[in-house]
C-alpha atoms as a PDB file:
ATOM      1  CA  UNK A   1      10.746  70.502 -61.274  1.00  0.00           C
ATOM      2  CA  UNK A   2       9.535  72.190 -64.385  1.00  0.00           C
ATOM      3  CA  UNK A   3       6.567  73.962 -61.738  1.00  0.00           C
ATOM      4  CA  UNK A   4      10.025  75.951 -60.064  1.00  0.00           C
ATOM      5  CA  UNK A   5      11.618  76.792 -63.407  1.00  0.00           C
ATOM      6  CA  UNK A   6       8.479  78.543 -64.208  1.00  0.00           C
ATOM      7  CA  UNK A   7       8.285  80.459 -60.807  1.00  0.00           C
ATOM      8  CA  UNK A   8      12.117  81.553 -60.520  1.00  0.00           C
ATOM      9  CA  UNK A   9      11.812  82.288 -64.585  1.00  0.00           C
ATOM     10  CA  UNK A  10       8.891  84.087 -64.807  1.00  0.00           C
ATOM     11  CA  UNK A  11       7.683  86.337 -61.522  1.00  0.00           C
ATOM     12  CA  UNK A  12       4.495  87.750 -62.634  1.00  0.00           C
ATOM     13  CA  UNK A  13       2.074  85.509 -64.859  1.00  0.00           C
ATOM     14  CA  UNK A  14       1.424  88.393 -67.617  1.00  0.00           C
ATOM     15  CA  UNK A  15       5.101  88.018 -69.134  1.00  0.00           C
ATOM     16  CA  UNK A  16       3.841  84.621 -70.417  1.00  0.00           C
ATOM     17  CA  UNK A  17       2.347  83.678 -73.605  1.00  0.00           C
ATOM     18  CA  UNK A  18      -0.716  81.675 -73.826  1.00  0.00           C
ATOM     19  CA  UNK A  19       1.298  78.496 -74.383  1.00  0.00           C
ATOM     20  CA  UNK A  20       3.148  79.213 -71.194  1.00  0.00           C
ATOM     21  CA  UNK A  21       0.179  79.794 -69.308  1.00  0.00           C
ATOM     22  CA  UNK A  22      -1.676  77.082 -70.398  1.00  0.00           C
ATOM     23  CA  UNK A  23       1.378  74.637 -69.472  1.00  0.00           C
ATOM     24  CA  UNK A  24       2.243  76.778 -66.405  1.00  0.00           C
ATOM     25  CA  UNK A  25      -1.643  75.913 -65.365  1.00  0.00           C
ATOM     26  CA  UNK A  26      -1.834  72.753 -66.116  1.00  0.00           C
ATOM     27  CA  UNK A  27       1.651  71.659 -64.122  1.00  0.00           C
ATOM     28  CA  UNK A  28       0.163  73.915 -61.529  1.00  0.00           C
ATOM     29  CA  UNK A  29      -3.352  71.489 -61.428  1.00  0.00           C
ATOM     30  CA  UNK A  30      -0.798  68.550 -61.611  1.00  0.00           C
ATOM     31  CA  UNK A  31       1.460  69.588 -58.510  1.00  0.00           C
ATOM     32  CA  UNK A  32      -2.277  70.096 -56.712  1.00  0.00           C
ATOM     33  CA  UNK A  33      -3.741  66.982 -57.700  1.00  0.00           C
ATOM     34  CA  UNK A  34      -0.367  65.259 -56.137  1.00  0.00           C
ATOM     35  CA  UNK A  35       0.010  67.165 -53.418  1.00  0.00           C
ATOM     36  CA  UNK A  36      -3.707  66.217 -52.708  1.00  0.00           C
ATOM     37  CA  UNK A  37      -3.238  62.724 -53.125  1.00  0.00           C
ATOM     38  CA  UNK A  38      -0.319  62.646 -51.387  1.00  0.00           C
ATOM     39  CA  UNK A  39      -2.314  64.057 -48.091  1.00  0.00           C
ATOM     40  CA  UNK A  40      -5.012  61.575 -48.298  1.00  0.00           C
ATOM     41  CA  UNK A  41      -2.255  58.999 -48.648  1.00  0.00           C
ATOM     42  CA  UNK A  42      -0.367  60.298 -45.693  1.00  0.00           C
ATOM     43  CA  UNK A  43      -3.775  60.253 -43.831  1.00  0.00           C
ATOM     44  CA  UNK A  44      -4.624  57.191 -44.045  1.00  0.00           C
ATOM     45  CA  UNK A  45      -1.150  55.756 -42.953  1.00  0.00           C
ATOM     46  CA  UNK A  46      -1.477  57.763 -40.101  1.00  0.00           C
ATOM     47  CA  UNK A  47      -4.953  55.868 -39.443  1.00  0.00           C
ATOM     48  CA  UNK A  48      -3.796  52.281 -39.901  1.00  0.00           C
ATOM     49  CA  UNK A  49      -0.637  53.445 -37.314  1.00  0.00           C
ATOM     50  CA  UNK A  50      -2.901  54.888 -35.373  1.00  0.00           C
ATOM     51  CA  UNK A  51      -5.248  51.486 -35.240  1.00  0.00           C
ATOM     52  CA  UNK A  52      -2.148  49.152 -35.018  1.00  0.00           C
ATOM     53  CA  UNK A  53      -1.408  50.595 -31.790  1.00  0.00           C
ATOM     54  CA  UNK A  54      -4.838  50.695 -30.341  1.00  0.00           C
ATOM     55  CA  UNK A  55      -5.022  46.785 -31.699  1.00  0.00           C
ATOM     56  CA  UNK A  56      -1.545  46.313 -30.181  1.00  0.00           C
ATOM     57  CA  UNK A  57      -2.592  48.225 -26.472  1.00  0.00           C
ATOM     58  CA  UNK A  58      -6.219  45.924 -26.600  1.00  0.00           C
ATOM     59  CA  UNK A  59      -3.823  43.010 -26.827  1.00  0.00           C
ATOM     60  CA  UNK A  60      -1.439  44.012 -24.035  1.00  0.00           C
ATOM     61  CA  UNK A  61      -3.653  45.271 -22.073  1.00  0.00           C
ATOM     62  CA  UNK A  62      -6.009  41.843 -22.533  1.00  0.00           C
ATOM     63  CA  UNK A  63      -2.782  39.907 -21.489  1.00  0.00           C
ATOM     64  CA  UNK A  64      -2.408  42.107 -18.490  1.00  0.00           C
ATOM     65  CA  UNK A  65      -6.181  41.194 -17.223  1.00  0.00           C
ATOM     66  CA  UNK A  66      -5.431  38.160 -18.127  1.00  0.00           C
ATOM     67  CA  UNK A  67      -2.334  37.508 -15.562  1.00  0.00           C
ATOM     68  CA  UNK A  68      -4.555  39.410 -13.076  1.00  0.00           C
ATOM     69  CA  UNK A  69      -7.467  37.488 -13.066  1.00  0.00           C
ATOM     70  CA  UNK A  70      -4.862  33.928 -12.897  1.00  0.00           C
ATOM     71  CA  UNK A  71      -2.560  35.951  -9.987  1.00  0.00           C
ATOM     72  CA  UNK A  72      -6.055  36.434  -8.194  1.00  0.00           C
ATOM     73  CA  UNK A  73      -7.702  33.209  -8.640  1.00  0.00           C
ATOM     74  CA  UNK A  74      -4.052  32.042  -7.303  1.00  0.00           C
ATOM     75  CA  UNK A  75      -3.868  34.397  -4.331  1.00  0.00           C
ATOM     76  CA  UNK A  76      -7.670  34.136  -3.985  1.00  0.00           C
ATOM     77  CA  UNK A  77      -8.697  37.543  -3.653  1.00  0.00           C
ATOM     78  CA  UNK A  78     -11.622  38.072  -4.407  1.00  0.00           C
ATOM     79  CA  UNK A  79     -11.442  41.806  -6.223  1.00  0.00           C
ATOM     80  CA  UNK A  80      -7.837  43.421  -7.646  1.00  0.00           C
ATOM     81  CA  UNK A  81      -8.498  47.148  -8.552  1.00  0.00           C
ATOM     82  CA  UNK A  82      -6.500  49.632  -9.997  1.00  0.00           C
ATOM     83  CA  UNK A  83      -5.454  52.106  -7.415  1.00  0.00           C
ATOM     84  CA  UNK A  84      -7.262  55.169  -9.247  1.00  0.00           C
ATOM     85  CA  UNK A  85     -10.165  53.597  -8.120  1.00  0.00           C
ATOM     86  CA  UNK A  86      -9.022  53.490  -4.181  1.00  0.00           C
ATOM     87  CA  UNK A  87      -8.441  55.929  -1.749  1.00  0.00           C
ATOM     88  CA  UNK A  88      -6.058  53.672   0.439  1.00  0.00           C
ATOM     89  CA  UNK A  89      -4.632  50.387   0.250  1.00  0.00           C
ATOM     90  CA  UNK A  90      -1.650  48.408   2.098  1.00  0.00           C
ATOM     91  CA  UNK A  91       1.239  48.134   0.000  1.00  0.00           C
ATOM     92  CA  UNK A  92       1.252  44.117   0.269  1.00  0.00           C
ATOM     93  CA  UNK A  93      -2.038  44.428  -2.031  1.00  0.00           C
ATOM     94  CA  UNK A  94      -0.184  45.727  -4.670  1.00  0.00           C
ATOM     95  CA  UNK A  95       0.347  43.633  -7.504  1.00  0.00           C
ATOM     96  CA  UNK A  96       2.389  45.740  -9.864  1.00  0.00           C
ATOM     97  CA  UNK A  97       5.250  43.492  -9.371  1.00  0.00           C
ATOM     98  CA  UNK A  98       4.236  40.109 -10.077  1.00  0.00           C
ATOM     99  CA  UNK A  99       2.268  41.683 -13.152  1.00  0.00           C
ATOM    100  CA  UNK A 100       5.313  43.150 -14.691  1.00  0.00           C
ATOM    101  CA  UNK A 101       7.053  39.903 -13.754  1.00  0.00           C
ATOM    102  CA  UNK A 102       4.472  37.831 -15.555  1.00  0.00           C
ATOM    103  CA  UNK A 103       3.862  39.922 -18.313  1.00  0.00           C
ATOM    104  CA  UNK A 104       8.025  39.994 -18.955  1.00  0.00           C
ATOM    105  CA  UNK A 105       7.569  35.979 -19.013  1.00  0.00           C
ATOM    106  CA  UNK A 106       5.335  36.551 -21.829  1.00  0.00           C
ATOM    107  CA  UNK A 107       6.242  35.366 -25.711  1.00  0.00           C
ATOM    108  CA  UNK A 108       5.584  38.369 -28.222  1.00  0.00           C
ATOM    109  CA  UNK A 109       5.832  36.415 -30.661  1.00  0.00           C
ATOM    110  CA  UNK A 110       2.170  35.711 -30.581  1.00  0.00           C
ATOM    111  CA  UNK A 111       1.392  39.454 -30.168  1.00  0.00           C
ATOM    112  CA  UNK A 112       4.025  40.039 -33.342  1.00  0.00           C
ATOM    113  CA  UNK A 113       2.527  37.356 -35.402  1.00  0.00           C
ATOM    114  CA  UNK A 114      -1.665  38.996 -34.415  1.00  0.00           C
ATOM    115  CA  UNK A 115      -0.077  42.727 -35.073  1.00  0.00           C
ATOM    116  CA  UNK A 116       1.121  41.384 -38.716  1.00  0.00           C
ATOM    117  CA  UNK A 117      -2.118  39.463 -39.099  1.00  0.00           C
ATOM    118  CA  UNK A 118      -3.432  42.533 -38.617  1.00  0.00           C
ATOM    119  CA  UNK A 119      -1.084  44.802 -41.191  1.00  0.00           C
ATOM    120  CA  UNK A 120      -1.414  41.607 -43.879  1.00  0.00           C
ATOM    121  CA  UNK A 121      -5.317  42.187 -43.902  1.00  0.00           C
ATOM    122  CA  UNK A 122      -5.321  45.346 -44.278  1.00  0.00           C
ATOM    123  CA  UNK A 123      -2.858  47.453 -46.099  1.00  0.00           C
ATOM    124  CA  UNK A 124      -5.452  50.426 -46.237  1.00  0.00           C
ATOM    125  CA  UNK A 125      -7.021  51.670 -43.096  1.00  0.00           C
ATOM    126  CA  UNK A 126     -10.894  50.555 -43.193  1.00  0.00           C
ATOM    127  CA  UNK A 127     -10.401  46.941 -43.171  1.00  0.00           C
ATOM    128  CA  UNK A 128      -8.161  46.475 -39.977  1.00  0.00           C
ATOM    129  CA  UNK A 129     -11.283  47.854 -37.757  1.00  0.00           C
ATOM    130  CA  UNK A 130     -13.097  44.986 -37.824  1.00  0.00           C
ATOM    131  CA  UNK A 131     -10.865  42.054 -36.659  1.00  0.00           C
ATOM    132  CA  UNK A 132      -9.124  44.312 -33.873  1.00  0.00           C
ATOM    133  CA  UNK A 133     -10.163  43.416 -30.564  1.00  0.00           C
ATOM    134  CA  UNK A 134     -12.635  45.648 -28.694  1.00  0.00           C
ATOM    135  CA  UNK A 135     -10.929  47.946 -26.127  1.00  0.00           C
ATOM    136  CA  UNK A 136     -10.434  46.136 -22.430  1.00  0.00           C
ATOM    137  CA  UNK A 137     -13.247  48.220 -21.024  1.00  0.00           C
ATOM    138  CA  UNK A 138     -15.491  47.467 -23.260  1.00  0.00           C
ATOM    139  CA  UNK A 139     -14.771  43.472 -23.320  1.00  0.00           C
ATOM    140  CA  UNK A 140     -15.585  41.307 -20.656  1.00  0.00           C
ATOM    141  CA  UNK A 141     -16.134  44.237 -18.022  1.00  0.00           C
ATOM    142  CA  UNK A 142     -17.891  42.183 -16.015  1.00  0.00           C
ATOM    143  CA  UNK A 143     -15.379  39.452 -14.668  1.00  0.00           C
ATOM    144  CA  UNK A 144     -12.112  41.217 -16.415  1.00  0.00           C
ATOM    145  CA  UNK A 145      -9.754  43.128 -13.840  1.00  0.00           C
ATOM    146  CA  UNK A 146      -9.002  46.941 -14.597  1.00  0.00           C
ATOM    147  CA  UNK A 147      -6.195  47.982 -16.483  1.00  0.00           C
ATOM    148  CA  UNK A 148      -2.856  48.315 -15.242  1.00  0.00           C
ATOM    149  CA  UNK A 149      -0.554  51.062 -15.407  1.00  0.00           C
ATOM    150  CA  UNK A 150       3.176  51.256 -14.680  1.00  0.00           C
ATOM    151  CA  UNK A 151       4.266  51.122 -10.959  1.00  0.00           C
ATOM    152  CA  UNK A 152       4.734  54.012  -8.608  1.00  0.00           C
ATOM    153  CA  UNK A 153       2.038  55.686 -10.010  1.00  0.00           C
ATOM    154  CA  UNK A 154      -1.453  56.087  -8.989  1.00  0.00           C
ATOM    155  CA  UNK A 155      -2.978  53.900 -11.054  1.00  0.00           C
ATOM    156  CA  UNK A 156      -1.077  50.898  -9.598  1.00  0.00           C
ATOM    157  CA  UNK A 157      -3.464  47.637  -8.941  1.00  0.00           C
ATOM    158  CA  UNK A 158      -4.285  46.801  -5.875  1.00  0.00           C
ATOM    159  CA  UNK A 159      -5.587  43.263  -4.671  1.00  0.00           C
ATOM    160  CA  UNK A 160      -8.404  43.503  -1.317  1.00  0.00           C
ATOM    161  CA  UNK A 161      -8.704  40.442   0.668  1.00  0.00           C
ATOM    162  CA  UNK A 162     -11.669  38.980   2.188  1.00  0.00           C
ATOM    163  CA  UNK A 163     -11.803  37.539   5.579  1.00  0.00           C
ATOM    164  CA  UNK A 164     -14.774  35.108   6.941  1.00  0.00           C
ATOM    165  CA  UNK A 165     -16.792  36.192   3.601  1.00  0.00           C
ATOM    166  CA  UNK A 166     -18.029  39.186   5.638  1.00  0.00           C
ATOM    167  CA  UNK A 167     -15.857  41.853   6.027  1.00  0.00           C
ATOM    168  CA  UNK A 168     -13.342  43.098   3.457  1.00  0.00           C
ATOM    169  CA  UNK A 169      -9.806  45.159   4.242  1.00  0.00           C
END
């Protein structure tokens, strides 16, 4: 760029004349001003990624809870937990399995299609806040089963039976 042919040309800024220096300055304000504009641009891609794969977590993580609750209504337990929130539980509890199963029957196409949804409203960062989905612990905490993590670890979720509507195992 001209910037570098005035660096490597001249080495100290006294050997040029006042037309140099004023052109030398004002490519030197330019290359700020773009470098500048280039970091705020950079930024805020890294926000909208950034908020494209929260949005696109909320979702999976909504269709995991989802399969949970419908495995436990089908199994009828009557509380599935993750296992960071147990101390001990019977393998046979564990539901890992049939999650992963159901969530591999799943069509992400209908995540795809909300996740470009998403990118088509907003190209810029601010406006994609405001149609993403609240994250799962903050929706539906009430009646929504925890979050599931990947199996083998401790955060696998567990399912606790209840027999005679007394005593639970």
């Amino acid at each position: 760029t001209e910037l570098q042919k005035y660096t490597k040309k001249y080495t100290n800024i006294d050997q040029l004349t006042a037309t140099e220096k004023a052109t030398f300055q004002k490519l030197s304000t330019t290359y700020q001003k773009d470098q500048y504009e280039f970091q705020q641009k950079y930024t805020l891609y890294q926000q909208s990624v950034q908020k494209s794969q929260e949005y696109a977590s909320a979702l999976v993580l909504n269709k995991a809870n989802e399969i949970l609750k419908n495995i436990s209504e089908k199994e009828n337990y009557d509380l599935v937990l993750s296992s960071n929130q147990l101390v001990y539980a019977k393998p046979r509890y564990d539901l890992t399995d049939q999650l992963i199963e159901q969530l591999n029957k799943v069509d992400t196409k209908e995540l795809l299609a909300k996740l470009d949804k998403l990118e088509n409203q907003a190209p810029n960062t601010n406006k994609n806040t405001a149609s993403a989905p609240q994250t799962v612990e903050q929706k539906n905490t009430a009646s929504a089963p925890q979050a599931v993590e990947q199996k083998n670890t401790a955060s696998a979720p567990q399912a606790v039976e209840q027999k005679n509507n007394s005593n639970v195992k």
